[in-house]
Structure formats: C-alpha cells, structure tokens
PDB file of N, CA and C in Angstrom:
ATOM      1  N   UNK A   1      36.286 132.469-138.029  1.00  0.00           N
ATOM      2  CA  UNK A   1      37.162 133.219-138.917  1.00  0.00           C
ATOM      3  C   UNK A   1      37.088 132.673-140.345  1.00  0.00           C
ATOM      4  N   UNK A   2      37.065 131.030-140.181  1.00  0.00           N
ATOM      5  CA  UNK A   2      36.895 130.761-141.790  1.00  0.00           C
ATOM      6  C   UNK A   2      35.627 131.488-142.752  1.00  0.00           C
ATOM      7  N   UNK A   3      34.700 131.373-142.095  1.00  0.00           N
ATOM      8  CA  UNK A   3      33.104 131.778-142.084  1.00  0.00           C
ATOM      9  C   UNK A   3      33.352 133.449-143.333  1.00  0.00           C
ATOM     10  N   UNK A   4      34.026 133.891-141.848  1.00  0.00           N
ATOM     11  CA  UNK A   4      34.033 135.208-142.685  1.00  0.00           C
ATOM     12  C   UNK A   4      34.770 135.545-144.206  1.00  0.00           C
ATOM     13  N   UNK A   5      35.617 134.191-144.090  1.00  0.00           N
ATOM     14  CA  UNK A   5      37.149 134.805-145.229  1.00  0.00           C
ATOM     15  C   UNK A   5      36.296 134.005-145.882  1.00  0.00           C
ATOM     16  N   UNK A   6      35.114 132.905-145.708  1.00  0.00           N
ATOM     17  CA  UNK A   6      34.544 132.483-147.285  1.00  0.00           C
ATOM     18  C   UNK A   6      33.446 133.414-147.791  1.00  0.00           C
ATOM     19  N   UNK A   7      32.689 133.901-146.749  1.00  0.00           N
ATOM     20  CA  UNK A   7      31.915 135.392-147.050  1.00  0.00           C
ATOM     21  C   UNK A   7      32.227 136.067-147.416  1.00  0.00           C
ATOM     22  N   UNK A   8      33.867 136.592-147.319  1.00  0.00           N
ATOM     23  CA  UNK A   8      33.999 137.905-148.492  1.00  0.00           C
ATOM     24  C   UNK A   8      34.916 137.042-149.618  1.00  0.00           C
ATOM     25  N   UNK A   9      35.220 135.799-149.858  1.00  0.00           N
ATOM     26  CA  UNK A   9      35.617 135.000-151.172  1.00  0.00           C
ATOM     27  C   UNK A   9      34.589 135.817-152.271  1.00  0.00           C
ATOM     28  N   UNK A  10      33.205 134.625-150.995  1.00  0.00           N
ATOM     29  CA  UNK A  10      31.783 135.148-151.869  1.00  0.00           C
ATOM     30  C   UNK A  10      31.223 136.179-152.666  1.00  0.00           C
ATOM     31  N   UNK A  11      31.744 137.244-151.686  1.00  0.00           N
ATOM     32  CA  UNK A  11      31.488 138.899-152.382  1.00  0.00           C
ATOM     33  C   UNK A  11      32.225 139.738-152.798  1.00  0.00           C
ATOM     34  N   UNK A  12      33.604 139.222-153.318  1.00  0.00           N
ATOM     35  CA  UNK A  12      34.283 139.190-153.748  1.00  0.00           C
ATOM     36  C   UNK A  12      34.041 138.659-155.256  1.00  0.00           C
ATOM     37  N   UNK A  13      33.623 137.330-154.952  1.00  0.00           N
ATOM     38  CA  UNK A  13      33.305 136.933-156.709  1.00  0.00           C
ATOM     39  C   UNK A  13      32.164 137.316-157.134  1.00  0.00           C
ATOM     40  N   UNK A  14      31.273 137.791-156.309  1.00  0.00           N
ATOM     41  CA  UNK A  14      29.908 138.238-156.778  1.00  0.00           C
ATOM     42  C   UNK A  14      30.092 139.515-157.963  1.00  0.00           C
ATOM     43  N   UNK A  15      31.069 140.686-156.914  1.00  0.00           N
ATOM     44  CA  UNK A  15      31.427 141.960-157.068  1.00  0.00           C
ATOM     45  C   UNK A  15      31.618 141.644-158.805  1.00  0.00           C
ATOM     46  N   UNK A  16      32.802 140.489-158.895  1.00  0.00           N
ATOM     47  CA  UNK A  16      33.766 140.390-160.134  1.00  0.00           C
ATOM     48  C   UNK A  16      32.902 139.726-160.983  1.00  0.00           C
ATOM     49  N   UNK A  17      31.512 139.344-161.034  1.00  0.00           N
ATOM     50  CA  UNK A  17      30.727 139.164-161.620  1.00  0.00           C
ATOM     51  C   UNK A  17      30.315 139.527-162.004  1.00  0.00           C
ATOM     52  N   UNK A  18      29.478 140.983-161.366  1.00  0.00           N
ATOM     53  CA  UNK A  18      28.874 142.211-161.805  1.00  0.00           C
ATOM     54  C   UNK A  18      29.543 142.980-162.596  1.00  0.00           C
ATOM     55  N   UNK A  19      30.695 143.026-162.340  1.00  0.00           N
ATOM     56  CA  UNK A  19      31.843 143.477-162.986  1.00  0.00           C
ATOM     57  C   UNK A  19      32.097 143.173-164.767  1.00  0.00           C
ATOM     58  N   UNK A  20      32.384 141.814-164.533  1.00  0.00           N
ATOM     59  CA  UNK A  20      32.498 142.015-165.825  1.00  0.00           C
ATOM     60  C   UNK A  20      31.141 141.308-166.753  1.00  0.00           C
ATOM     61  N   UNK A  21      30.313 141.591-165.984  1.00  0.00           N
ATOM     62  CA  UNK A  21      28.552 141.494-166.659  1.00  0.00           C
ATOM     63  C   UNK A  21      28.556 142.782-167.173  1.00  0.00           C
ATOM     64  N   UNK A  22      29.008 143.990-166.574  1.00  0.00           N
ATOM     65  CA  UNK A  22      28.612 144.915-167.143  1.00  0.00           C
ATOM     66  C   UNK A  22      29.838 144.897-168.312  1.00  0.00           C
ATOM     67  N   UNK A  23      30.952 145.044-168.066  1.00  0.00           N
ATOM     68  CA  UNK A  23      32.214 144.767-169.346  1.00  0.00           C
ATOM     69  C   UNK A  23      31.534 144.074-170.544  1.00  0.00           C
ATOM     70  N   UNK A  24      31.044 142.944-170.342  1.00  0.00           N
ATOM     71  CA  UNK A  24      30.581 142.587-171.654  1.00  0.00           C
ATOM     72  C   UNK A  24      29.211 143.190-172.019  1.00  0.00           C
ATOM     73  N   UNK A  25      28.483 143.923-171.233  1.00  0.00           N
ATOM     74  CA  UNK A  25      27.465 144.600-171.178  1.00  0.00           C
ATOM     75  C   UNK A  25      27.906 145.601-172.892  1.00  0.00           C
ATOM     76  N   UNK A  26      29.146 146.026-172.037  1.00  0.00           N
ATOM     77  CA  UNK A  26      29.432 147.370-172.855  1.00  0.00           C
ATOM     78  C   UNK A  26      29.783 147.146-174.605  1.00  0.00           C
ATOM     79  N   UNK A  27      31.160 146.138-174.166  1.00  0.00           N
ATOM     80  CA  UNK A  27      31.330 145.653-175.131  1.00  0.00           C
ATOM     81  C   UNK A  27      30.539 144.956-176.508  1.00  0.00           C
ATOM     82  N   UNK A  28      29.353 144.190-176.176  1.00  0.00           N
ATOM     83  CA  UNK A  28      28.398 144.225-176.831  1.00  0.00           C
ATOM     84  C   UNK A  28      27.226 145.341-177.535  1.00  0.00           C
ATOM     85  N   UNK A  29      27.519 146.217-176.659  1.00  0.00           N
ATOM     86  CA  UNK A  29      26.713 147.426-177.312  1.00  0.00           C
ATOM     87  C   UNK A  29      27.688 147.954-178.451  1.00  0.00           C
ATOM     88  N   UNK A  30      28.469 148.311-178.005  1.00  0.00           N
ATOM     89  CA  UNK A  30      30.001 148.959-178.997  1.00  0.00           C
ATOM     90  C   UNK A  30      29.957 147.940-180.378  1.00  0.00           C
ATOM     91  N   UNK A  31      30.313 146.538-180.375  1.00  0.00           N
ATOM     92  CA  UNK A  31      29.660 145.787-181.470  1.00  0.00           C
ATOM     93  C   UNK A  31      28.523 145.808-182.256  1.00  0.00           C
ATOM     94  N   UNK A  32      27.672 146.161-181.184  1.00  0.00           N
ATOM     95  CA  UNK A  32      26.414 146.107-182.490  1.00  0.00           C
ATOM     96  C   UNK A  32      26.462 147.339-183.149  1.00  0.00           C
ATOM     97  N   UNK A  33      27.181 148.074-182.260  1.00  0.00           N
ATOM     98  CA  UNK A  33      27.318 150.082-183.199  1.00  0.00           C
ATOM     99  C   UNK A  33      28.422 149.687-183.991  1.00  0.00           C
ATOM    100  N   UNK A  34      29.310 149.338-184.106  1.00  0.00           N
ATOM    101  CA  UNK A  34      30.244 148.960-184.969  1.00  0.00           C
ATOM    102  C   UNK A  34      29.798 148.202-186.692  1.00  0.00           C
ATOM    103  N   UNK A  35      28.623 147.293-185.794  1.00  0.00           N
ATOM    104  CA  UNK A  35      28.147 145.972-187.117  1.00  0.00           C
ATOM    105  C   UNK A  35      27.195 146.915-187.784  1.00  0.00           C
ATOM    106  N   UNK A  36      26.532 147.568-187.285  1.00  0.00           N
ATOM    107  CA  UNK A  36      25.820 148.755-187.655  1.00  0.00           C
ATOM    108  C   UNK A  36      26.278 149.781-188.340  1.00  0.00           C
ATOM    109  N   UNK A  37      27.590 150.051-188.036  1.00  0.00           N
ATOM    110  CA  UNK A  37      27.970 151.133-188.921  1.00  0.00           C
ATOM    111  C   UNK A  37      28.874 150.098-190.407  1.00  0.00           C
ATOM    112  N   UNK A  38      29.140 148.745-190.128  1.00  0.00           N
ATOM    113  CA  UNK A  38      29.406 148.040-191.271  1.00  0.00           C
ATOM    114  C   UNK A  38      28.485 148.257-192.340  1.00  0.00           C
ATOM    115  N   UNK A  39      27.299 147.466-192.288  1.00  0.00           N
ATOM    116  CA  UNK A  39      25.876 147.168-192.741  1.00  0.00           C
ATOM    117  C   UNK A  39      25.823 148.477-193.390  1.00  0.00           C
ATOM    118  N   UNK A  40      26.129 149.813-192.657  1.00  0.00           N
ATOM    119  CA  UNK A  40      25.734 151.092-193.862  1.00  0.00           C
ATOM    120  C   UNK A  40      26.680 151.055-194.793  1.00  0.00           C
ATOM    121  N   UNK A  41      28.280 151.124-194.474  1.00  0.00           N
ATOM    122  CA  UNK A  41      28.699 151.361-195.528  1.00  0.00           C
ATOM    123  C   UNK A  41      28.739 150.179-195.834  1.00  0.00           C
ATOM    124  N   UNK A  42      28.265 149.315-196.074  1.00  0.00           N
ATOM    125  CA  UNK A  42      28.495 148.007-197.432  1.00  0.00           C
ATOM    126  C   UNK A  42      28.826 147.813-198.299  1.00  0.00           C
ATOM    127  N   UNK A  43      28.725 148.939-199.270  1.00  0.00           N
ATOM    128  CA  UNK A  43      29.398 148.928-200.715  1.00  0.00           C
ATOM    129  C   UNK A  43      30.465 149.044-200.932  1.00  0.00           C
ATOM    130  N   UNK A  44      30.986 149.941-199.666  1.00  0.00           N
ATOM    131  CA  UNK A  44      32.620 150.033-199.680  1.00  0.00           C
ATOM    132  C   UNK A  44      33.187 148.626-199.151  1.00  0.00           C
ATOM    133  N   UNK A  45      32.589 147.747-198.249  1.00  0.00           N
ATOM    134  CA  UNK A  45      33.449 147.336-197.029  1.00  0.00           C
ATOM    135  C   UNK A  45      33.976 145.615-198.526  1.00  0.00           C
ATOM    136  N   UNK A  46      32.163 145.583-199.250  1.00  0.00           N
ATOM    137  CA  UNK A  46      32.071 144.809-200.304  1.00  0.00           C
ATOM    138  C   UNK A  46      33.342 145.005-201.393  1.00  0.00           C
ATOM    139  N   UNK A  47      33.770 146.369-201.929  1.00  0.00           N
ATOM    140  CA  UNK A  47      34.800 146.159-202.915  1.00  0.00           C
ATOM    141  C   UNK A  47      36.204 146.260-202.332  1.00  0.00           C
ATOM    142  N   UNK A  48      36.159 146.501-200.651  1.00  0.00           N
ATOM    143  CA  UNK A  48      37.468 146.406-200.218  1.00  0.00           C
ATOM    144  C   UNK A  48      37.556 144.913-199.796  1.00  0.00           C
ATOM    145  N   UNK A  49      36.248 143.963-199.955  1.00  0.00           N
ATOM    146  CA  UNK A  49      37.010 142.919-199.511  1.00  0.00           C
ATOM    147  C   UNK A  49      37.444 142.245-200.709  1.00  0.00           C
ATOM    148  N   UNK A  50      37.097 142.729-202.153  1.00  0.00           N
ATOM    149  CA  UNK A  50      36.751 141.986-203.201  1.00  0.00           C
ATOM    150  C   UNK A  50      38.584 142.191-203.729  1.00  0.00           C
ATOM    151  N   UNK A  51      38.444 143.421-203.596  1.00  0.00           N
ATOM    152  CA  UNK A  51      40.053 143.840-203.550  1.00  0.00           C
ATOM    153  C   UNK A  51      41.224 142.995-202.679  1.00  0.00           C
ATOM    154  N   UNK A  52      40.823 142.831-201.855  1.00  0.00           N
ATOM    155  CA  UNK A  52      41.896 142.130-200.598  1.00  0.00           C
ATOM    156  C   UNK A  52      41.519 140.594-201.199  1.00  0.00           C
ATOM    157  N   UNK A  53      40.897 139.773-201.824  1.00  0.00           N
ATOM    158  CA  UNK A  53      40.671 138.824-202.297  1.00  0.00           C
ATOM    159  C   UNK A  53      41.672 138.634-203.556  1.00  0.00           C
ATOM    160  N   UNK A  54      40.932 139.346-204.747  1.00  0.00           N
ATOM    161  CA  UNK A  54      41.896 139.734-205.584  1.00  0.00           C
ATOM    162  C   UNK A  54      43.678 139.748-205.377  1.00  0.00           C
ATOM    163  N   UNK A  55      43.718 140.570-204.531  1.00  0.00           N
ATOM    164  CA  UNK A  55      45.434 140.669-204.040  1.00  0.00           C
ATOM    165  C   UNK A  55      46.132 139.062-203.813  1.00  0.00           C
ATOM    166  N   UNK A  56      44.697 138.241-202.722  1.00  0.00           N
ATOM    167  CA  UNK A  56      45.136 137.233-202.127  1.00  0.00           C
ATOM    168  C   UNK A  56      45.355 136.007-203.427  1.00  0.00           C
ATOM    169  N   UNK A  57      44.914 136.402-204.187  1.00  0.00           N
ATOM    170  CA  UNK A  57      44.819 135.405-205.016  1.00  0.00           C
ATOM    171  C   UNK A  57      45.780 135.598-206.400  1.00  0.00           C
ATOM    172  N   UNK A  58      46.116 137.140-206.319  1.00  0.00           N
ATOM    173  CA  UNK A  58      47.026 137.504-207.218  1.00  0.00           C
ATOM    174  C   UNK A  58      48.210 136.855-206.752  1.00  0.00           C
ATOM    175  N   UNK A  59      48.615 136.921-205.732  1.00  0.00           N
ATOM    176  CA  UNK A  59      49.501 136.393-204.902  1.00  0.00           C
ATOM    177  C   UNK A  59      50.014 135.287-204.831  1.00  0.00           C
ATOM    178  N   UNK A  60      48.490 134.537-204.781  1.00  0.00           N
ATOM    179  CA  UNK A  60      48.756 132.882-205.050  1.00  0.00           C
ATOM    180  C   UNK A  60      49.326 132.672-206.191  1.00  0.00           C
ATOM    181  N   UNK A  61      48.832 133.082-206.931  1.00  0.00           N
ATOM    182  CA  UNK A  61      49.251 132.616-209.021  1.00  0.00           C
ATOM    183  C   UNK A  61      50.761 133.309-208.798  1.00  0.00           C
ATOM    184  N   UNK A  62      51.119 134.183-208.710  1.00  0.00           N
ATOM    185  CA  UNK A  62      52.572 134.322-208.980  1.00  0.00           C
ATOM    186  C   UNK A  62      53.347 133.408-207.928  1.00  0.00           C
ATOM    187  N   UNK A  63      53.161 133.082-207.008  1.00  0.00           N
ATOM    188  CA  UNK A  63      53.947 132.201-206.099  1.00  0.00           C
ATOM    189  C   UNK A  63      53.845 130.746-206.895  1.00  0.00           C
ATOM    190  N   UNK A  64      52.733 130.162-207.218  1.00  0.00           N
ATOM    191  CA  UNK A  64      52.362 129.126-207.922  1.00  0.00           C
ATOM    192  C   UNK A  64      53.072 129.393-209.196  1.00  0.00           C
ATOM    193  N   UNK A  65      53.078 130.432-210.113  1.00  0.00           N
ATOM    194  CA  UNK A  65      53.982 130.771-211.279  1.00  0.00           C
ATOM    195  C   UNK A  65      55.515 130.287-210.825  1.00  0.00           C
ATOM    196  N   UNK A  66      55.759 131.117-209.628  1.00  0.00           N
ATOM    197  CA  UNK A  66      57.308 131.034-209.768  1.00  0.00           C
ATOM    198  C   UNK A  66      57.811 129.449-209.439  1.00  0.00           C
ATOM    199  N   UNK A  67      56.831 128.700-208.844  1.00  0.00           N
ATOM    200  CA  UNK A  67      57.615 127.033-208.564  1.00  0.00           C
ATOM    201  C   UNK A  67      57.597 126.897-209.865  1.00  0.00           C
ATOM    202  N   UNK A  68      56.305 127.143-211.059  1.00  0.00           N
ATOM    203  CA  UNK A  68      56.657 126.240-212.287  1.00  0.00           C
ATOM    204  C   UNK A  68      57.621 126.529-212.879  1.00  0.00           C
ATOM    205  N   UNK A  69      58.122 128.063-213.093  1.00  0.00           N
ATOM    206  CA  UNK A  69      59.009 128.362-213.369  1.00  0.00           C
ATOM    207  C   UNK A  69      60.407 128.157-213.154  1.00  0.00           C
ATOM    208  N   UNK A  70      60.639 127.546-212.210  1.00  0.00           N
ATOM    209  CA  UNK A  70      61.381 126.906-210.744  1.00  0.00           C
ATOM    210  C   UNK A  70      62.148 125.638-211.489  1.00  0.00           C
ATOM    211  N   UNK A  71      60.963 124.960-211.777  1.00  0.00           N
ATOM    212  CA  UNK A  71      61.380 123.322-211.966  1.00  0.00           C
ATOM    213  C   UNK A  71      61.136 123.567-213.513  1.00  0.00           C
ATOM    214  N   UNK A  72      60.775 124.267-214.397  1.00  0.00           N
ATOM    215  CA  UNK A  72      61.193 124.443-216.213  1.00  0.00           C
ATOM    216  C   UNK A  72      62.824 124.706-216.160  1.00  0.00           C
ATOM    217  N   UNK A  73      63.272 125.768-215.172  1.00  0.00           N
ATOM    218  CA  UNK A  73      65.116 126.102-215.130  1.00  0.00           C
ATOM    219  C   UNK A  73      65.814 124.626-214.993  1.00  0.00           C
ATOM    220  N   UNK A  74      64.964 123.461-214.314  1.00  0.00           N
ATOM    221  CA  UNK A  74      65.827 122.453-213.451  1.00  0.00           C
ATOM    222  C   UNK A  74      65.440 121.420-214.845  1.00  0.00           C
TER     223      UNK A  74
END
C-alpha cells in the first residue's frame, strides 16, 4: 500500500511539473510579445519615462525646498 501512495505522490508531482512547465511556457511567450511590443513603441515609452523622472525629481526639490524653508522660519 505504501508502494502505491508513493507512486501516485510521484505522478502527482510529475503531472504538477508539466503543469507548470507549460505555465511558465506561456508566460514567457506573453513577455517576449509584451518586450516586443515595448522595443516598437520606444519613443513614447522613452519620454514617458523621462517625464515620470522629471516629476520624481520635481518632487524631490520641493520636499528638499520645504525643510530649508522649514529651519529659515526656526
């Protein structure tokens, strides 16, 4: 009886192997169509990050503004 319940453990994990061999099968295809459709539009993906940079950094300087401003009141 043990025999058998480690034989279907076995094919059991085999199954869940195949399983998610193919899951990342998929998933990897979907990525490279994804990175692929990045790579075309580039020019956009380039001034939206340049933008989201910009913001991040606009951000910084006024936060950094407002401590100096902070401790000139004190």
């Amino acid at each position: 009886m043990a025999k058998n319940r480690s034989r279907d453990d076995e094919s059991l994990l085999l199954r869940s192997a195949e399983s998610l061999g193919r899951m990342i099968g998929s998933l990897q295809r979907q990525l490279e169509t994804a990175t692929g459709r990045l790579i075309e539009a580039k020019p956009n993906v380039a001034g939206a990050r340049k933008t989201a940079r910009e913001r991040s950094s606009g951000a910084r300087k006024k936060s950094s503004g407002a401590k100096k401003s902070t401790k000139k009141k004190r």
